[in-house]
Protein backbone atom coordinates (compact mmCIF):
# COMPACT_ATOMS: atom_id res chain seq x y z
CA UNK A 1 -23.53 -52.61 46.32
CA UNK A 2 -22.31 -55.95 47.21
CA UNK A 3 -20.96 -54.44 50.72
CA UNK A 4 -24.89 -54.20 51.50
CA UNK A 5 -25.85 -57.08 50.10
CA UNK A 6 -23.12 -59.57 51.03
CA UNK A 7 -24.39 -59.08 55.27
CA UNK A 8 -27.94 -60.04 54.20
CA UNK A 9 -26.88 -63.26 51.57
CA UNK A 10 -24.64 -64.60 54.79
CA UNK A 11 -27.70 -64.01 57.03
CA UNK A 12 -29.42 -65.87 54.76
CA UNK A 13 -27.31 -68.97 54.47
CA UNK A 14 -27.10 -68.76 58.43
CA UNK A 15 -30.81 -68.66 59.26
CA UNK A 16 -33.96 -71.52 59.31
CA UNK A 17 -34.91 -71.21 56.17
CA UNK A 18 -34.92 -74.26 53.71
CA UNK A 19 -31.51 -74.54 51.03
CA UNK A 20 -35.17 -73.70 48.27
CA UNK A 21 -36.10 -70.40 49.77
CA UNK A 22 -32.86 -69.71 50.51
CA UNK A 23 -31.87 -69.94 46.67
CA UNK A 24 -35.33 -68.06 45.84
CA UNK A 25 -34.10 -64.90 47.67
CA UNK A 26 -30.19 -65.29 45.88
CA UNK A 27 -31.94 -65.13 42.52
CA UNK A 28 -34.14 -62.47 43.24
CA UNK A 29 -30.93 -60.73 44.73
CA UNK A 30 -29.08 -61.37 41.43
CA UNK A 31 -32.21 -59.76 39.79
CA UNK A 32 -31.93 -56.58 41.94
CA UNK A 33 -28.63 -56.19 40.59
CA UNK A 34 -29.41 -56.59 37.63
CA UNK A 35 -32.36 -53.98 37.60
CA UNK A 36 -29.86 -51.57 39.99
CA UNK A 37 -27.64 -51.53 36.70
CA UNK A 38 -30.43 -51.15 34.05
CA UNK A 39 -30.97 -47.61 36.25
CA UNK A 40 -27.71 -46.73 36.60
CA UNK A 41 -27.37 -47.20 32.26
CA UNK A 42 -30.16 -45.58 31.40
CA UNK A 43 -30.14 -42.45 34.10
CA UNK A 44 -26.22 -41.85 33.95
CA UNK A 45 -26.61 -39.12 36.68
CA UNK A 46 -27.73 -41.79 39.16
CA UNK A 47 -23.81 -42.45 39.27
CA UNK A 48 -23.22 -39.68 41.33
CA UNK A 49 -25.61 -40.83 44.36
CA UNK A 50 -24.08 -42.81 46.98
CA UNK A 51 -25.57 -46.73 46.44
CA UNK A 52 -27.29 -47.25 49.63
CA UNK A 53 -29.31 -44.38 48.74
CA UNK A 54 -30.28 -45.49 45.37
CA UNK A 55 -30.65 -49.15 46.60
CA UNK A 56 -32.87 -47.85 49.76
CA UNK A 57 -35.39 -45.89 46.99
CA UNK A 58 -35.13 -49.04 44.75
CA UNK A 59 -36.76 -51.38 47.70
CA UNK A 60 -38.57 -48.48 49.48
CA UNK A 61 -42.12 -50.43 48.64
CA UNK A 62 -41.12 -53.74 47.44
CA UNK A 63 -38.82 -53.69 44.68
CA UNK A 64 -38.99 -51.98 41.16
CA UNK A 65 -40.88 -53.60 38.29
CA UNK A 66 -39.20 -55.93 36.48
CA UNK A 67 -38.48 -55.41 32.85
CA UNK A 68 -38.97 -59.10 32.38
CA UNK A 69 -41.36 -61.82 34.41
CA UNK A 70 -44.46 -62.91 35.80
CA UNK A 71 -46.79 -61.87 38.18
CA UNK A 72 -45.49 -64.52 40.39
CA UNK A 73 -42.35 -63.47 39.58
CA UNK A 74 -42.85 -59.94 40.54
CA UNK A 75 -44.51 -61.19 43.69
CA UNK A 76 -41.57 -63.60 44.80
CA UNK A 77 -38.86 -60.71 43.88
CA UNK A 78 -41.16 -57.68 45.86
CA UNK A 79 -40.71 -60.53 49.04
CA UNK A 80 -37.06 -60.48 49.05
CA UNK A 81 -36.75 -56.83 48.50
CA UNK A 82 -38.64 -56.29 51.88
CA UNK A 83 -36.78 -58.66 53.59
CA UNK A 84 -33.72 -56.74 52.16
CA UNK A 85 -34.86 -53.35 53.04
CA UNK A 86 -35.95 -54.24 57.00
CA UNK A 87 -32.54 -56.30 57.14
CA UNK A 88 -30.64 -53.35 56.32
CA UNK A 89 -32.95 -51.13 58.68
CA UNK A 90 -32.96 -53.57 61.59
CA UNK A 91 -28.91 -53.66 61.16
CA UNK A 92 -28.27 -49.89 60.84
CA UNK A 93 -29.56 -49.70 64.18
């Protein structure tokens, strides 16, 4: 996972955006991780898909529910998870 994600966290750090938003999306990154492993635990068979697969239906729409947080935190987390997901689309081109 962190071959995908490591591309996008550089972009990040390279691009306009303020060192605060910047942090925002890290966090919400960690968080994706976090949820990515909660699936892989509790659906074991999910082990046997390749990861950019999984993580592409994880951020299809947004990103996944979180188990824990606000609706601002939902909101903030379903933000970076789009950015991922046209990142990764604009850069398999």
């Amino acid at each position: 996972m962190l071959v995908l994600i490591r591309p996008f966290l550089e972009h990040l750090a390279a691009s306009d955006l303020s060192p605060k938003t910047i942090q925002k999306h890290v966090d919400n990154i960690w968080v994706l991780g976090g949820e990515f492993i909660r699936d892989l635990h509790n659906d074991p068979s999910l082990r046997k898909k390749p990861v950019d697969r999984l993580l592409s239906q994880m951020i299809e729409y947004g990103g996944p529910l979180l188990y824990r947080g606000g609706e601002d935190q939902q909101r903030s987390f379903d933000s970076t998870c789009r950015k991922l997901r046209r990142f990764l689309t604009e850069t398999a081109r």
